[in-house]
C-alpha atoms as a PDB file:
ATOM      1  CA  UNK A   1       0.000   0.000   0.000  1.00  0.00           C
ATOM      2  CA  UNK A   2       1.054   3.638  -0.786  1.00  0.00           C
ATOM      3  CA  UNK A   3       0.892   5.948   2.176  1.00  0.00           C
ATOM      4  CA  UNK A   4      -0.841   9.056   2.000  1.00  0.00           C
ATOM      5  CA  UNK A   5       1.565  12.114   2.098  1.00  0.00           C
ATOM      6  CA  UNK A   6       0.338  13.495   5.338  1.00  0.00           C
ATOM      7  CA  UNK A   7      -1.254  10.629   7.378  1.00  0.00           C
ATOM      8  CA  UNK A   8      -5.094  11.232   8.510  1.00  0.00           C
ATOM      9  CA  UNK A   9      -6.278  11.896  11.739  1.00  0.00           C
ATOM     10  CA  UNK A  10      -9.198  10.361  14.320  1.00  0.00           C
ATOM     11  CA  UNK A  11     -12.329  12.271  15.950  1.00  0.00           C
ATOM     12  CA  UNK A  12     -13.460   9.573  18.070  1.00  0.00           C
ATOM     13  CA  UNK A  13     -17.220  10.172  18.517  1.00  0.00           C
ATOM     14  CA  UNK A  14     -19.151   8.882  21.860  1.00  0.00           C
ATOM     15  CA  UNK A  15     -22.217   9.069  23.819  1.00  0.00           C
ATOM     16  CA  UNK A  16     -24.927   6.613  24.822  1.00  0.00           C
ATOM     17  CA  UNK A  17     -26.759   4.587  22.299  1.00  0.00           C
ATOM     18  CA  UNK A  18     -29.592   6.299  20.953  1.00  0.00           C
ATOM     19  CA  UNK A  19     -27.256   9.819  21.251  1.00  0.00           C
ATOM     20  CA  UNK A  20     -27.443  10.891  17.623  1.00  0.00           C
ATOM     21  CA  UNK A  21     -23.705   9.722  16.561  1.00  0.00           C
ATOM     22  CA  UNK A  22     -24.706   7.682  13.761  1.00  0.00           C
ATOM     23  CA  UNK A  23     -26.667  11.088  11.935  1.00  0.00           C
ATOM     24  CA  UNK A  24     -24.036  13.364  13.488  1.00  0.00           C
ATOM     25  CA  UNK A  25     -21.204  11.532  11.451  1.00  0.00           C
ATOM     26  CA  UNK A  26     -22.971  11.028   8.416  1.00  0.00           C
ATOM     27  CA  UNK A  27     -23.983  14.878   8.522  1.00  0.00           C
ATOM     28  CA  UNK A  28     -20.063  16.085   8.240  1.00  0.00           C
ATOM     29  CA  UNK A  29     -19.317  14.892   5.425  1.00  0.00           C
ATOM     30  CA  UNK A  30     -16.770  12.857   6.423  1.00  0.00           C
ATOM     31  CA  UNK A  31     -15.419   9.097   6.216  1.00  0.00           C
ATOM     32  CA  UNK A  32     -16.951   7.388   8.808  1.00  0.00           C
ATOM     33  CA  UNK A  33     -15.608   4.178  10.190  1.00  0.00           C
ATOM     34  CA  UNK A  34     -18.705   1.999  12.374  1.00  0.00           C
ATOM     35  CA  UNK A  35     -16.990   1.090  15.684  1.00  0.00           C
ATOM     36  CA  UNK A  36     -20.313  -1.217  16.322  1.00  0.00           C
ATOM     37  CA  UNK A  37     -18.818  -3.393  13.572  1.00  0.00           C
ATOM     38  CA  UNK A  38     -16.733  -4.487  15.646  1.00  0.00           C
ATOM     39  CA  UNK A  39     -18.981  -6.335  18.224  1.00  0.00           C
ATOM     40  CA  UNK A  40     -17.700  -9.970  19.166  1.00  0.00           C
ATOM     41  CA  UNK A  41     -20.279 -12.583  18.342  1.00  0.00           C
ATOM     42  CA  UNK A  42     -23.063 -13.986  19.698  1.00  0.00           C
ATOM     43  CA  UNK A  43     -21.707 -17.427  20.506  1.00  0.00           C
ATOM     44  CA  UNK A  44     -18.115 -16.305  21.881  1.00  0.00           C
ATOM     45  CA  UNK A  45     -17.722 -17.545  24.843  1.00  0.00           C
ATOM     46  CA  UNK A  46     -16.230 -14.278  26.993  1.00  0.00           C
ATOM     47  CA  UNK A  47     -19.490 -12.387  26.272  1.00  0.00           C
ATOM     48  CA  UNK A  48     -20.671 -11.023  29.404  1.00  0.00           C
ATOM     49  CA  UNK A  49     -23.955 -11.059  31.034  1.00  0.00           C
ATOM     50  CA  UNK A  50     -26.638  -8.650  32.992  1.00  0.00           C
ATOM     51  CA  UNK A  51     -26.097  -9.065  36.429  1.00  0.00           C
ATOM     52  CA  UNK A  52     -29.104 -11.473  37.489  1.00  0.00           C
ATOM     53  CA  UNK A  53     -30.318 -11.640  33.713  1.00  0.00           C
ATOM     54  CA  UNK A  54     -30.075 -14.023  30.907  1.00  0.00           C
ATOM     55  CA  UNK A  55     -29.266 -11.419  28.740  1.00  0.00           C
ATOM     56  CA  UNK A  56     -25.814 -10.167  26.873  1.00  0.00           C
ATOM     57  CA  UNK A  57     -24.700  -6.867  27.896  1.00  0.00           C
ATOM     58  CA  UNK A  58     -23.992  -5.404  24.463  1.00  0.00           C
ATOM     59  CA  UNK A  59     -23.380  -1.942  26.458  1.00  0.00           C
ATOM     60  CA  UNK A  60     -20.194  -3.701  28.337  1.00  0.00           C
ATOM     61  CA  UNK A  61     -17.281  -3.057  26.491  1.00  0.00           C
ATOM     62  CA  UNK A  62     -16.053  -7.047  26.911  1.00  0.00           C
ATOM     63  CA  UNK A  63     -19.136  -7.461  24.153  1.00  0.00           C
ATOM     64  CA  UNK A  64     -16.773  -5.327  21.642  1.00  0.00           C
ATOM     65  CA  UNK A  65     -12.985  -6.127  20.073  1.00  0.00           C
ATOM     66  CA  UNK A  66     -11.153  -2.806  21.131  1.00  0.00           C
ATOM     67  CA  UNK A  67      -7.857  -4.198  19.597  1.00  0.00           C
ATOM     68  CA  UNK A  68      -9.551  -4.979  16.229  1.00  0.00           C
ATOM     69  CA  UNK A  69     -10.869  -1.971  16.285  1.00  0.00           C
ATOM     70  CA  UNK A  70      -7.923   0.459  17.401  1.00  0.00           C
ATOM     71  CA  UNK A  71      -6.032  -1.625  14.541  1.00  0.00           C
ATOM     72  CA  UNK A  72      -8.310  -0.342  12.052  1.00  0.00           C
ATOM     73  CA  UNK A  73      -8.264   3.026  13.334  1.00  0.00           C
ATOM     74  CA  UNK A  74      -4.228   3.073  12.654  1.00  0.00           C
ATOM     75  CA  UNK A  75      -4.451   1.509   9.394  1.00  0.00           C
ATOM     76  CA  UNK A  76      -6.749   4.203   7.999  1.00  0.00           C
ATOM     77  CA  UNK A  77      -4.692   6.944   9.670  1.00  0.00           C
ATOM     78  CA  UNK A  78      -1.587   6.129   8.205  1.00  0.00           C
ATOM     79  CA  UNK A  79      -2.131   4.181   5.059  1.00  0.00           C
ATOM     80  CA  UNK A  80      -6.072   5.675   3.994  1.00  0.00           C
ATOM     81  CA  UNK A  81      -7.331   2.571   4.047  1.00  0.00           C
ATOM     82  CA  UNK A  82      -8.507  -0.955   5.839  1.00  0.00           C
ATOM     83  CA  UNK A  83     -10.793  -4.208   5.602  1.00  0.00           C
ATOM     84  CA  UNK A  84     -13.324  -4.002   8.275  1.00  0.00           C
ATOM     85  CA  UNK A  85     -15.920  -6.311   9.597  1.00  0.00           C
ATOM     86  CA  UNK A  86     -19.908  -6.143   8.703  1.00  0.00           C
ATOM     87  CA  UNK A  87     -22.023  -6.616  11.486  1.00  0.00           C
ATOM     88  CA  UNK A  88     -25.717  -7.753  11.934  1.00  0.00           C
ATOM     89  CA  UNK A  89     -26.829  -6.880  15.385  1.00  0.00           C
ATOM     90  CA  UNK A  90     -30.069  -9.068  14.548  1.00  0.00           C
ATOM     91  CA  UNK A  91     -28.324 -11.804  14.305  1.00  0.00           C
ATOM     92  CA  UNK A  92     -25.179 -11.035  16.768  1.00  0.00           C
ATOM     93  CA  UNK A  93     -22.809 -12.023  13.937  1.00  0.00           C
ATOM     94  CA  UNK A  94     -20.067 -10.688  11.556  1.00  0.00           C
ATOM     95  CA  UNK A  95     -21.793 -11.503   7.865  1.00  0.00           C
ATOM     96  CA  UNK A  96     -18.883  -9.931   5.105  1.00  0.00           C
ATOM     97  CA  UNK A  97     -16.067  -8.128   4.980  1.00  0.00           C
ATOM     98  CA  UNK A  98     -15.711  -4.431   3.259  1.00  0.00           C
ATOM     99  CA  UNK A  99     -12.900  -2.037   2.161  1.00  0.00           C
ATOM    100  CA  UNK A 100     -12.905   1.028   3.645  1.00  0.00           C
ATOM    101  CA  UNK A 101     -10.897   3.821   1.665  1.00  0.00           C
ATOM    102  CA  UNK A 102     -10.527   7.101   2.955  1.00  0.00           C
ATOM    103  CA  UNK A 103      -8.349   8.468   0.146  1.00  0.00           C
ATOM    104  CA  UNK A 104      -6.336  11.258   1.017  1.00  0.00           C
ATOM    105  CA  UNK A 105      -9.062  12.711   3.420  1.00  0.00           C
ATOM    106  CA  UNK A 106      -6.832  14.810   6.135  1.00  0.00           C
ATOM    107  CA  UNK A 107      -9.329  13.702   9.205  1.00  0.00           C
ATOM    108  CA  UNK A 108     -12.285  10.945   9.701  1.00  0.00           C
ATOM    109  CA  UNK A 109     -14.619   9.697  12.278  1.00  0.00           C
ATOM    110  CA  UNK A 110     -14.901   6.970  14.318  1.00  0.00           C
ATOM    111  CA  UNK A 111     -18.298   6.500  15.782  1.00  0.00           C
ATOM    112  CA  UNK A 112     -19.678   4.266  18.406  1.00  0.00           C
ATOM    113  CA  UNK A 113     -20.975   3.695  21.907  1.00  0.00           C
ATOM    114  CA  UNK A 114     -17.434   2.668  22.975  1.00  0.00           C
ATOM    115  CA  UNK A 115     -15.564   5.261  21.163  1.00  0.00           C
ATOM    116  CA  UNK A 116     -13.985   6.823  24.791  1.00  0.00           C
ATOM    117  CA  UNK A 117     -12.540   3.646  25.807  1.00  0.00           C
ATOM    118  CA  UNK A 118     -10.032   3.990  22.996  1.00  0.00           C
ATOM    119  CA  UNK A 119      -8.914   7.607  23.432  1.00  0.00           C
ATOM    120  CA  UNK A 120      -6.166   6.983  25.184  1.00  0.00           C
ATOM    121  CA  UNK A 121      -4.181   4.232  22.962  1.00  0.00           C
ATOM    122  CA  UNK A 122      -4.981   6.720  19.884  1.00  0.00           C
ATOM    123  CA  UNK A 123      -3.449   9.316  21.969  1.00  0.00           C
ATOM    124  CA  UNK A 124      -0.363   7.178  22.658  1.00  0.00           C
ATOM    125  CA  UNK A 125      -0.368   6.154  19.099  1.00  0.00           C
ATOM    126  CA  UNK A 126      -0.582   9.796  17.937  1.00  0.00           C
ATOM    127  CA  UNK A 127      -3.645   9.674  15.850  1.00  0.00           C
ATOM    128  CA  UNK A 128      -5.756  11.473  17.980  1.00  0.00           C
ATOM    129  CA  UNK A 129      -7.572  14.515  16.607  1.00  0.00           C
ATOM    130  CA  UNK A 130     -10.289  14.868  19.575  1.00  0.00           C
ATOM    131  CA  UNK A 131     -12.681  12.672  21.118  1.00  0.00           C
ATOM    132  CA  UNK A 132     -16.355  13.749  22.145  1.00  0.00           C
ATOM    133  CA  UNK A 133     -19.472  12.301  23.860  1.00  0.00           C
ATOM    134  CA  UNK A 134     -22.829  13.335  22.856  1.00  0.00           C
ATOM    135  CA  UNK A 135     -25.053  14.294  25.475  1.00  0.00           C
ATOM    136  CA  UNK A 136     -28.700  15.121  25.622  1.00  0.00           C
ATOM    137  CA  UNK A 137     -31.812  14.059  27.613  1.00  0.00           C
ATOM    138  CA  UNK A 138     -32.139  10.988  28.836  1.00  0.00           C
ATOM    139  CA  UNK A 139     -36.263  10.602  28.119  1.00  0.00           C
ATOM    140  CA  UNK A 140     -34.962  11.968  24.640  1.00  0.00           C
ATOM    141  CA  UNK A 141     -32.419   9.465  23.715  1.00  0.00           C
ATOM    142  CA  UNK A 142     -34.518   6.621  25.032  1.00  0.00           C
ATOM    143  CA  UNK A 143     -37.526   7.346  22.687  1.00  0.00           C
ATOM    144  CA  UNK A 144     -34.379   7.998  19.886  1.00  0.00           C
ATOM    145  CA  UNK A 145     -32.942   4.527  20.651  1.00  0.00           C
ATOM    146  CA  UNK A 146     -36.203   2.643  20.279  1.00  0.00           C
ATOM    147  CA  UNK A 147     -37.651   3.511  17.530  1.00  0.00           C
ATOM    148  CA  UNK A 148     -34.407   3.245  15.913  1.00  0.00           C
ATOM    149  CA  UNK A 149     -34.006  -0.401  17.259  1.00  0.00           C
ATOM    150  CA  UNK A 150     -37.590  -1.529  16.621  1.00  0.00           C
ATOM    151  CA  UNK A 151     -37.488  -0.078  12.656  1.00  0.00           C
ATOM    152  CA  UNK A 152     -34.261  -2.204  12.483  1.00  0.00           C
ATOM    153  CA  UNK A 153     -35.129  -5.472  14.235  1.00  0.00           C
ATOM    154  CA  UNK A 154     -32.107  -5.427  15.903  1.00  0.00           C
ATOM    155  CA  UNK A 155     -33.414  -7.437  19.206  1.00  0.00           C
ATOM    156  CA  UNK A 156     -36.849  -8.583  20.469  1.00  0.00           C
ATOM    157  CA  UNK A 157     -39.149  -6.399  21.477  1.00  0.00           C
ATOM    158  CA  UNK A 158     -39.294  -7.340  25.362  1.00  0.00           C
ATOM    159  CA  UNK A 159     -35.302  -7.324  24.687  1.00  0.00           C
ATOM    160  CA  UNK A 160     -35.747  -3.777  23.592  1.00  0.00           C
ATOM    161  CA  UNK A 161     -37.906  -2.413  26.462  1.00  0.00           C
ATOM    162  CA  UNK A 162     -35.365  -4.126  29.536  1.00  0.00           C
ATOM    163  CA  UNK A 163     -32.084  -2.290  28.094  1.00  0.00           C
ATOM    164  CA  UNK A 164     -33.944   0.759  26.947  1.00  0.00           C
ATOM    165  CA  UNK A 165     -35.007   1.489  30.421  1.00  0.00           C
ATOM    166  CA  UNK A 166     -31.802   0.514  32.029  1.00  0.00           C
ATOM    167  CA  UNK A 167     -29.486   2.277  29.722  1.00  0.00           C
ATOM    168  CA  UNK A 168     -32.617   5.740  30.749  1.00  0.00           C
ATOM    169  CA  UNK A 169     -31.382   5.224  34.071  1.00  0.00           C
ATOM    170  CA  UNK A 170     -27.936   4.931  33.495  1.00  0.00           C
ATOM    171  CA  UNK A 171     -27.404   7.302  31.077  1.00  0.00           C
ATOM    172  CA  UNK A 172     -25.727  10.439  33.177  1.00  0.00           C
ATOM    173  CA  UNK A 173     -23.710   7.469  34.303  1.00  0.00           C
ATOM    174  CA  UNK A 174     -22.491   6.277  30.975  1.00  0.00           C
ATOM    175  CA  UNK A 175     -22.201  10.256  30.145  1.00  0.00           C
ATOM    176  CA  UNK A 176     -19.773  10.517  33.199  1.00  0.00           C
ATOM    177  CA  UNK A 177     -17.507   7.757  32.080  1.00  0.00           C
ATOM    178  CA  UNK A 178     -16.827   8.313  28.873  1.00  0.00           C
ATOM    179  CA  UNK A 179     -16.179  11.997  29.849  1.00  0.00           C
ATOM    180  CA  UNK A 180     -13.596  10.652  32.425  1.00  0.00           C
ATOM    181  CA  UNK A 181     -12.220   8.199  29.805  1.00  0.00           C
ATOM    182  CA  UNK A 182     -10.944  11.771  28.036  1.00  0.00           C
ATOM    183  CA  UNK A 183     -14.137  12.296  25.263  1.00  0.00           C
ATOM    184  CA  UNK A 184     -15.440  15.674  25.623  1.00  0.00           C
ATOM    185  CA  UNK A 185     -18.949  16.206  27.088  1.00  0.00           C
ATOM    186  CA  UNK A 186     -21.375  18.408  24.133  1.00  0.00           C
ATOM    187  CA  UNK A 187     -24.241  18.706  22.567  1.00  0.00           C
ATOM    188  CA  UNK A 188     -24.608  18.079  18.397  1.00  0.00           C
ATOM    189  CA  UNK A 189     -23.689  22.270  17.316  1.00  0.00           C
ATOM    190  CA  UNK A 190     -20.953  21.973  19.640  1.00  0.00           C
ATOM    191  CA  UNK A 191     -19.534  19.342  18.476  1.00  0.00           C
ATOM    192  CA  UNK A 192     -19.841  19.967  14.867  1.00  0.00           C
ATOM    193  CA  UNK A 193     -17.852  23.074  15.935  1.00  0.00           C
ATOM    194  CA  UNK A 194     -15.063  21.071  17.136  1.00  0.00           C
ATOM    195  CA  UNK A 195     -14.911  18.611  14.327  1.00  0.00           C
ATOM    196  CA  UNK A 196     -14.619  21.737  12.279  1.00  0.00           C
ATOM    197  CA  UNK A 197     -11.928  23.122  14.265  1.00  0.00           C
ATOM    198  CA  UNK A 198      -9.983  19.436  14.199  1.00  0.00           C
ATOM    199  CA  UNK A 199     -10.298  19.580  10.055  1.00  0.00           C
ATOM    200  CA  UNK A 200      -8.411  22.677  10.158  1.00  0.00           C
ATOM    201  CA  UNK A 201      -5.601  21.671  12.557  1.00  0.00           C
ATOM    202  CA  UNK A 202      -2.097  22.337  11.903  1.00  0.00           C
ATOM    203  CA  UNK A 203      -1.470  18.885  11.310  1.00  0.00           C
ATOM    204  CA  UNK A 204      -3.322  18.875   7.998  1.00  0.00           C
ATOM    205  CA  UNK A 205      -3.069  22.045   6.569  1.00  0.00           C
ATOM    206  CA  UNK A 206      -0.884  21.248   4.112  1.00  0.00           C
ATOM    207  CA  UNK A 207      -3.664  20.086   2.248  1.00  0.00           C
ATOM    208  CA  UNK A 208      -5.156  23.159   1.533  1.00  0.00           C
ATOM    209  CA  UNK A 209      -7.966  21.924  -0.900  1.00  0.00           C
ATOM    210  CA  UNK A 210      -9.322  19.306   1.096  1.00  0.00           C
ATOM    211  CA  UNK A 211      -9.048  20.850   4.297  1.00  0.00           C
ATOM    212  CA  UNK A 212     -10.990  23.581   3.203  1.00  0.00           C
ATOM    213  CA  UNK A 213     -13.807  21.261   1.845  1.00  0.00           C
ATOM    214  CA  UNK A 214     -14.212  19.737   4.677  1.00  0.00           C
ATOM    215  CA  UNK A 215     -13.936  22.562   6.776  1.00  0.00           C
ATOM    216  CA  UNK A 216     -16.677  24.470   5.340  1.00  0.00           C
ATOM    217  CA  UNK A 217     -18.639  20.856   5.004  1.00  0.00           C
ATOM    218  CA  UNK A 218     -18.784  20.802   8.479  1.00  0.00           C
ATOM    219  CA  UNK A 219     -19.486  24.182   9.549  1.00  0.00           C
ATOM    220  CA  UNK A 220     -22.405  24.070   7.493  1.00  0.00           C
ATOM    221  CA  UNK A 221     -23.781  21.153   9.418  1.00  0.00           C
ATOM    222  CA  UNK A 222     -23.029  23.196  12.694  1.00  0.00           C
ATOM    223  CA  UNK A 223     -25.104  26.125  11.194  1.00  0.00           C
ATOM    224  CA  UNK A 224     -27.929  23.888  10.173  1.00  0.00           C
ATOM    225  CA  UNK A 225     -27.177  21.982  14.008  1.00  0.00           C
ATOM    226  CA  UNK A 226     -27.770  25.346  15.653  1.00  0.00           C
ATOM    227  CA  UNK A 227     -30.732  26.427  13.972  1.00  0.00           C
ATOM    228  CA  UNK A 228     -32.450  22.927  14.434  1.00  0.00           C
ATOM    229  CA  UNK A 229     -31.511  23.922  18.249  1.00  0.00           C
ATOM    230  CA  UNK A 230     -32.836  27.138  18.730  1.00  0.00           C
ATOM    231  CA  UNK A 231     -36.058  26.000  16.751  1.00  0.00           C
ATOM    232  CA  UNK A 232     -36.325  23.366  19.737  1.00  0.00           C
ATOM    233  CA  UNK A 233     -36.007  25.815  22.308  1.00  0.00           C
END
């Protein structure tokens, strides 16, 4: 593989499931890469369990591969490109493979509900560009998260209901770790603000053309963020 000229950089984006990171990412512009895809699957054996439930705790981070996934991260950042897994969280399994090229793209995103948990080893690994958590209300995100999951069949229905209200109550919680795990708390305007400001760090401004696409890519989504806010208010 070629590398690019001036590797690519990581926003690592957070938050609790239902938090808006999916639309957020695909809003920007940007390559996205689907940290969900890297789930482990349903029959491996190290999966862990709701306390006093039957159930998998998909929200642990022992359900995900954080070494597959920081691997991929560092691929993309310094070569443009990786082969990443597809994921069916109907089915808890891994059903293809896919290429994901980022070209010579100066900064993409990494998006998923244990995004924070990796901050740290892409800070080590110097690929960092910023890490943030999504935060909103919880009654919000709940209602968010359902319909999502019930549109998509991802689980049963009764399935649904138990984590949904669990992951309500524990959602200022989840907020609160992946803050302390080094993603910054914000809301979807503020964080389109930061991606912005990440797309036009030092580190890839030698790229003048592309920086500047993306730059003004994502301040437009910020614009339209805000105004969606204030209509809300």
């Amino acid at each position: 593989m070629t590398a690019p000229t001036t590797p690519a950089r990581v926003v690592l984006l957070a938050g609790p499931s239902g938090s808006g990171k999916s639309s957020l990412a695909a809003r920007t512009g940007l390559p996205v890469l689907r940290l969900d895809d890297f789930y482990k699957e349903g029959d491996d054996p190290t999966l862990p369990l709701v306390p006093e439930s039957t159930d998998i705790d998909w929200d642990s981070v022992r359900s995900w591969d954080a070494d597959a996934a920081v691997a991929a991260v560092v691929e993309l950042c310094r070569t443009g490109r990786t082969t990443v897994p597809v994921y069916a969280i109907a089915t808890s399994s891994r059903v293809d493979t896919e290429a994901l090229d980022i070209g010579r793209t100066p900064l993409f995103l990494a998006e998923g509900i244990f995004a924070a948990d990796i901050v740290a080893r892409c800070q080590e690994l110097g690929v960092l560009a910023d890490a943030l958590c999504l935060r909103g209300r919880p009654s919000t995100t709940f209602r968010r998260r359902l319909m999502r999951d019930l549109r998509e069949g991802r689980k049963s229905v009764p399935f649904l209901l138990r984590r949904g209200w669990r992951l309500m109550r524990a959602e200022r919680a989840i907020v609160g770790r992946q803050t302390a795990l080094g993603a910054h708390p914000c809301d979807k305007a503020e964080a389109f603000g930061r991606i912005a400001t990440a797309a036009a760090g030092p580190a890839v401004r030698q790229r003048t053309p592309q920086t500047a696409k993306t730059t003004e890519a994502v301040e437009a989504a910020q614009t339209a963020a805000e105004a969606e806010a204030g209509a809300t208010h």
